[in-house]
N, C-alpha and C. Protein backbone atom coordinates (compact mmCIF):
# COMPACT_ATOMS: atom_id res chain seq x y z
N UNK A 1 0.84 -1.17 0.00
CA UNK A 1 0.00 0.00 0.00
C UNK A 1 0.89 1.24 0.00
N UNK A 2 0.52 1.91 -1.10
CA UNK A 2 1.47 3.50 -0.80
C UNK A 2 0.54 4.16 -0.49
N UNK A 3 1.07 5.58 0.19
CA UNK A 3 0.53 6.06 0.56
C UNK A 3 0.53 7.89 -0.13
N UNK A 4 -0.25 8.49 -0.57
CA UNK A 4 0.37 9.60 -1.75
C UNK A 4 -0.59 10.80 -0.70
N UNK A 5 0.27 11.73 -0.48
CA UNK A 5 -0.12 12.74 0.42
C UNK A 5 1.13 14.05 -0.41
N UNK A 6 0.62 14.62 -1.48
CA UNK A 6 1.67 15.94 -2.25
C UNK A 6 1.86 16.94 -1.28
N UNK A 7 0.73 16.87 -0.66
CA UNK A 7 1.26 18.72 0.25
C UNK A 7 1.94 18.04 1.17
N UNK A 8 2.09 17.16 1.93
CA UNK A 8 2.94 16.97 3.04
C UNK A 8 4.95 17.21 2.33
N UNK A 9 5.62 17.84 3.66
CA UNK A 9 7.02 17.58 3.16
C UNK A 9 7.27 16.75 2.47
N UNK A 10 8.81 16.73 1.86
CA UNK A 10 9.38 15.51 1.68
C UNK A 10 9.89 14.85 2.81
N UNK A 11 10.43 13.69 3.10
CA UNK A 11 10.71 13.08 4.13
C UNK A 11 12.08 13.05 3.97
N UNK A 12 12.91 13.30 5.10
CA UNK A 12 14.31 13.16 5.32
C UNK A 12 15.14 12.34 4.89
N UNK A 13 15.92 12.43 4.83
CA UNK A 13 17.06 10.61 4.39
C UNK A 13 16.83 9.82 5.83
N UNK A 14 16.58 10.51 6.89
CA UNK A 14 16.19 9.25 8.08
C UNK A 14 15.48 8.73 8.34
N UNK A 15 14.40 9.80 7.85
CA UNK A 15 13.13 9.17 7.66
C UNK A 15 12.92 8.65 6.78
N UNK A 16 13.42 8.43 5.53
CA UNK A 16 13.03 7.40 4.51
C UNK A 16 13.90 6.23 5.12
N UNK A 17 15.04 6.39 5.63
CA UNK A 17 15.77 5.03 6.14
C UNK A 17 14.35 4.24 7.16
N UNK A 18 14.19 5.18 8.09
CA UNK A 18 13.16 4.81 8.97
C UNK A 18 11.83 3.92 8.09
N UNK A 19 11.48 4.56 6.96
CA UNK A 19 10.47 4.02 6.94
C UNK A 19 10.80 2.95 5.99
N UNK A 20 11.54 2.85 5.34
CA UNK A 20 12.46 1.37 4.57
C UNK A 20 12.19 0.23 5.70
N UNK A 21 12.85 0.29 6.74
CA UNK A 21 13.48 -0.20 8.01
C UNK A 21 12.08 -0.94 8.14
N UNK A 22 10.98 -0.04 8.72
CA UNK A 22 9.65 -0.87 9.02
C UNK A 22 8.94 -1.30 7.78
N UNK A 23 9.16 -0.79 6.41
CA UNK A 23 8.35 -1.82 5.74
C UNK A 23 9.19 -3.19 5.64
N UNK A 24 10.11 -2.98 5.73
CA UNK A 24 11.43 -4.56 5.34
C UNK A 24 10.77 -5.18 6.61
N UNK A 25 10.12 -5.01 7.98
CA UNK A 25 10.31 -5.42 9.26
C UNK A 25 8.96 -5.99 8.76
N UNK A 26 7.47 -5.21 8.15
CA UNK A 26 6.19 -6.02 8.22
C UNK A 26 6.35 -6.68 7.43
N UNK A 27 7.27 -6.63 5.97
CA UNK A 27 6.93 -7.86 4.99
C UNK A 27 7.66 -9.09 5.68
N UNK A 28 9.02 -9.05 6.88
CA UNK A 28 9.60 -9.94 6.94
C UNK A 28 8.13 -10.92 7.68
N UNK A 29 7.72 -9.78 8.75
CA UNK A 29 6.53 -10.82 9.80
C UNK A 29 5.57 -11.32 8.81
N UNK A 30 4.86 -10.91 8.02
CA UNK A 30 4.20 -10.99 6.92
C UNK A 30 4.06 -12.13 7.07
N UNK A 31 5.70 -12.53 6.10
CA UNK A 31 5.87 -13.31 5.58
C UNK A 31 5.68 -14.65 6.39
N UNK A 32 6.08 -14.68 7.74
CA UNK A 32 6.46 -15.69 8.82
C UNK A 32 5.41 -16.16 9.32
N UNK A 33 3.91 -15.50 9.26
CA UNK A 33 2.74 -16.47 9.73
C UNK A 33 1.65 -14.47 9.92
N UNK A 34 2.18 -13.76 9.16
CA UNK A 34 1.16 -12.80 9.53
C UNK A 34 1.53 -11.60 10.46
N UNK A 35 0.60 -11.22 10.93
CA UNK A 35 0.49 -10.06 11.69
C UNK A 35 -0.58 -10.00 12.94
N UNK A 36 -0.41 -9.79 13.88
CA UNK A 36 -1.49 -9.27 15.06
C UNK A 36 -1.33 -8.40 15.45
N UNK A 37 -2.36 -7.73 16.07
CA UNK A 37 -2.09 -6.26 17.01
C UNK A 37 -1.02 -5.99 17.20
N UNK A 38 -0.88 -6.57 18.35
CA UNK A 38 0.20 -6.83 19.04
C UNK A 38 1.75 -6.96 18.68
N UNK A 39 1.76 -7.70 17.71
CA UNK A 39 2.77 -7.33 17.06
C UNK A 39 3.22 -5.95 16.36
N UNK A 40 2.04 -5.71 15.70
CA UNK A 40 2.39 -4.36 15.11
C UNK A 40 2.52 -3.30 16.28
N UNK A 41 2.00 -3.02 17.23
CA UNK A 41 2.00 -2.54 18.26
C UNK A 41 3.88 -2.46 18.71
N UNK A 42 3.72 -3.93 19.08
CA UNK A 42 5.45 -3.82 19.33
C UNK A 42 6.64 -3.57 18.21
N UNK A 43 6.10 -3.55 17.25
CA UNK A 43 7.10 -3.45 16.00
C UNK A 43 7.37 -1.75 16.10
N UNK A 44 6.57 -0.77 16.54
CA UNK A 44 6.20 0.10 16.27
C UNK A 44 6.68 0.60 17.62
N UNK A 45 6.62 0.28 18.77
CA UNK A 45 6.87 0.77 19.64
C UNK A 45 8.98 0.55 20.16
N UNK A 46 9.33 -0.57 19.31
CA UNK A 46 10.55 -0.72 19.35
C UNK A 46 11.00 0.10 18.19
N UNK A 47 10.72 0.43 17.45
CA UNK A 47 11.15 1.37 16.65
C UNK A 47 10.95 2.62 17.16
N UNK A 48 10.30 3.36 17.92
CA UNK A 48 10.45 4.47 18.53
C UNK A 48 11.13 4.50 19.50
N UNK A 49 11.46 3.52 20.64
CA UNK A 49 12.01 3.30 21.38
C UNK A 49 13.61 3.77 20.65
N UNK A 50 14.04 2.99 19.93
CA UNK A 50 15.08 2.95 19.68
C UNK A 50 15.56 4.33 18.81
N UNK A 51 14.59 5.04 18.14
CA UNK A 51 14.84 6.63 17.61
C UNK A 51 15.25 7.51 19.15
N UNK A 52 14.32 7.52 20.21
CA UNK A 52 14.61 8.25 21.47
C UNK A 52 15.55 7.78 21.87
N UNK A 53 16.00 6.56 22.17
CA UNK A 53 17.64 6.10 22.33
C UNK A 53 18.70 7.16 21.05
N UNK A 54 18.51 7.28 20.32
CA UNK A 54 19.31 8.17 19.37
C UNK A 54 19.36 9.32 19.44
N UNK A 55 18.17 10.19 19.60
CA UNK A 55 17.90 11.31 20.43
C UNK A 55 18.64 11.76 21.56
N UNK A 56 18.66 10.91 22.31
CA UNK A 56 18.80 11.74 23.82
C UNK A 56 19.41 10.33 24.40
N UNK A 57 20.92 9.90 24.01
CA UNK A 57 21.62 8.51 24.34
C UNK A 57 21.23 8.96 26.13
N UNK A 58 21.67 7.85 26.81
CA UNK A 58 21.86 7.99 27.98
C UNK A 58 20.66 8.14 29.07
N UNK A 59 19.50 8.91 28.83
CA UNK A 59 18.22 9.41 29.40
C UNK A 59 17.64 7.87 29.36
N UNK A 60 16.70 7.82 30.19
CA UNK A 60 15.65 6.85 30.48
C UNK A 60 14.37 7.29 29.62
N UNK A 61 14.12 6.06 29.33
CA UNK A 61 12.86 6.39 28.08
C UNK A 61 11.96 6.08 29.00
N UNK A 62 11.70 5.77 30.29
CA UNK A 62 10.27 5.94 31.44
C UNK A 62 11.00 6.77 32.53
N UNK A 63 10.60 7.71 32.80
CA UNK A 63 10.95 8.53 34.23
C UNK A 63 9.74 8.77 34.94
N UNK A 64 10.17 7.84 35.77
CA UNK A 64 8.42 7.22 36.85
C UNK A 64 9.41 8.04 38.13
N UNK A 65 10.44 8.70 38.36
CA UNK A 65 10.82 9.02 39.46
C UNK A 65 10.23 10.14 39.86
């Protein structure tokens, strides 16, 4: 599925890396027996995870203190 939106920016070279990155990640699950919530959920949430790790190395990505 593409997705065609003209007025929005163009997307960055990181962000196209970024979004390479997760389509290569759903066709791999895809491929392996599918998709659930849940999965996509976590596919999605480890990929942000790991952008705020790049962001701001060192910081805690929950500060419950």
């Amino acid at each position: 599925m593409e997705i065609n939106r003209p007025s929005s920016p163009e997307l960055t070279p990181e962000q196209q890396a970024a979004m390479e990155h997760f389509r290569q990640r759903v066709h791999a699950l895809t491929l392996s027996g599918g998709l659930t919530p849940d999965t996509v959920r976590n596919v999605v949430l480890a990929d942000e995870a790991q952008e705020l790790r790049e962001i701001a190395p060192g910081q805690s990505l929950l500060d419950l203190g």
